[in-house]
Protein backbone atom coordinates (compact mmCIF):
# COMPACT_ATOMS: atom_id res chain seq x y z
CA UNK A 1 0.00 0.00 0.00
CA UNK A 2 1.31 3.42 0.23
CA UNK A 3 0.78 7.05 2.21
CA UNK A 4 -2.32 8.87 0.41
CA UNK A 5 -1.36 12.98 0.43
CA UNK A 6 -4.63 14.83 -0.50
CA UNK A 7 -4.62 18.02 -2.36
CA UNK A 8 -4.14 20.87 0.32
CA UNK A 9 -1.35 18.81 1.87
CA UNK A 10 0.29 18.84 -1.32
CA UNK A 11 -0.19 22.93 -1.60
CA UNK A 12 0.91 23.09 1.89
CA UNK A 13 4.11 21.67 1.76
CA UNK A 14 5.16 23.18 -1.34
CA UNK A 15 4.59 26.30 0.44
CA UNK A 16 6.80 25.66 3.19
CA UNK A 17 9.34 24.19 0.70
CA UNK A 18 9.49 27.90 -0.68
CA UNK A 19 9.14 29.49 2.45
CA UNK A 20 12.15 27.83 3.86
CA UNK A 21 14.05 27.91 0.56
CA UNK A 22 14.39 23.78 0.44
CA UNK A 23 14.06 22.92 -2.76
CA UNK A 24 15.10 19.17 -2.18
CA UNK A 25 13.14 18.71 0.81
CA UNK A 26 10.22 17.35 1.09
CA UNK A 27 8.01 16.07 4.63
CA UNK A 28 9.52 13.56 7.30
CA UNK A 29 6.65 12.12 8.64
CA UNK A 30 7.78 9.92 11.57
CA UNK A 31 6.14 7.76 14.57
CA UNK A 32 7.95 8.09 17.54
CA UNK A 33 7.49 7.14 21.38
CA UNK A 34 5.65 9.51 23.44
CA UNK A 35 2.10 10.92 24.82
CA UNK A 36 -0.13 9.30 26.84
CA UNK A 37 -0.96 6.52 24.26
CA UNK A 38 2.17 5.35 23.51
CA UNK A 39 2.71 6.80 20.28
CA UNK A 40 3.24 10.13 18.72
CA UNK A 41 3.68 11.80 15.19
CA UNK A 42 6.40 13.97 14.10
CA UNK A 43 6.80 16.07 11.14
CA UNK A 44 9.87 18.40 9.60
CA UNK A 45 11.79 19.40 6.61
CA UNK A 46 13.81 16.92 5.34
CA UNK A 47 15.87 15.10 2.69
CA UNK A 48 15.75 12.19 1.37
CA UNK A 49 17.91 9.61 3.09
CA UNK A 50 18.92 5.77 1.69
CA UNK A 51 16.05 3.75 2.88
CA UNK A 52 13.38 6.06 2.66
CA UNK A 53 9.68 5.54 1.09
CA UNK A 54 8.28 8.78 -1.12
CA UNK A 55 4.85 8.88 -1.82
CA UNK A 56 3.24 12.17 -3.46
CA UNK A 57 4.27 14.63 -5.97
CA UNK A 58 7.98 15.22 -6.94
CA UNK A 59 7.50 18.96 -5.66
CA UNK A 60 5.28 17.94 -2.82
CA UNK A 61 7.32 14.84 -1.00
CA UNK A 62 6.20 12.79 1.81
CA UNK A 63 9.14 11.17 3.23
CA UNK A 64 8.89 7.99 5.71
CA UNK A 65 11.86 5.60 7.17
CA UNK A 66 11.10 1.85 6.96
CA UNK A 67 10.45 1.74 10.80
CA UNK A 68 7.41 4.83 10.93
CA UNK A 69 5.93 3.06 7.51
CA UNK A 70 4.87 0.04 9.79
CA UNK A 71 2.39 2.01 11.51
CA UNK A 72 1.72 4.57 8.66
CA UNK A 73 0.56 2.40 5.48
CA UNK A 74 -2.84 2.96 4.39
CA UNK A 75 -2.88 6.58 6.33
CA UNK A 76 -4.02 9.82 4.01
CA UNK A 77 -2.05 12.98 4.93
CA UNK A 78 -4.69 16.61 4.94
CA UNK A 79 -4.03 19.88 5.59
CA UNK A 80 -7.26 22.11 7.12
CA UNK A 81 -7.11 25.60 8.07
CA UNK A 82 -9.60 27.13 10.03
CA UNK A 83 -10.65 29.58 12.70
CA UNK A 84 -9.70 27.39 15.76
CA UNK A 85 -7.02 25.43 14.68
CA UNK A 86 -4.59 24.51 11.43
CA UNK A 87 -2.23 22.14 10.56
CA UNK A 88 -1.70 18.85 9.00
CA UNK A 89 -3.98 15.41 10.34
CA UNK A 90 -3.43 11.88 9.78
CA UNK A 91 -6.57 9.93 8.97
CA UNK A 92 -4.84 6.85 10.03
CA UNK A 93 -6.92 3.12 9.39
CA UNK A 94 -3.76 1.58 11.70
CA UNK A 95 -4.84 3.23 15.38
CA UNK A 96 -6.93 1.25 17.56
CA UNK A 97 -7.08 4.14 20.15
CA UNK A 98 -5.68 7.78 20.58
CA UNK A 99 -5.86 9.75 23.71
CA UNK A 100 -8.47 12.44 24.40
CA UNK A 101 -6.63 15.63 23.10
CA UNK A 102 -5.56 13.33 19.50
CA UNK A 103 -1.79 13.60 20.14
CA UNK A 104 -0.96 10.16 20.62
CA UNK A 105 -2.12 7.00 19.80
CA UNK A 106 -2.04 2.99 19.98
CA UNK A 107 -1.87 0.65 17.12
């Protein structure tokens, strides 16, 4: 399977790819330890390193190590902006239960 990366997620990181003048870079999305589930997400800037999965768009990369793609195949990266809050979610089919606030989760 693979990492789905809907349209605004796409416009969104080729936007910070500009903003932050990194025109190899694409997004690290990683699963690390952490929260009060167990797991966590983490995002940044990166390149791409030996090892690495890509899914998306040449100018709009999604990059994940072999490890994080265990717990992240089958998820669909969006971007929503709105009033009360912005930023990238994870519609992940992989969690079997995520804490009350959403920032960590058990698979």
């Amino acid at each position: 399977m693979a990492i789905g990366v809907s349209a605004n997620a796409a416009a969104k990181i080729r936007s910070l790819i500009v903003q932050n003048q990194k025109p190899d870079a694409g997004l690290r999305v990683k699963v690390v330890g952490g929260g009060c589930s167990g797991l966590q997400y983490k995002m940044d800037l990166d390149v791409e390193r030996p090892g690495d999965k890509v899914f998306g768009e040449a100018d709009a990369k999604i990059l994940v190590d072999r490890k994080s793609f265990l717990y992240l195949n089958g998820t669909e990266l969006d971007y929503q902006e709105g009033l009360m809050q912005s930023g990238f979610n994870l519609h992940n089919p992989n969690v079997k239960r995520s804490c009350g606030c959403g920032a960590s989760f058990t698979v």
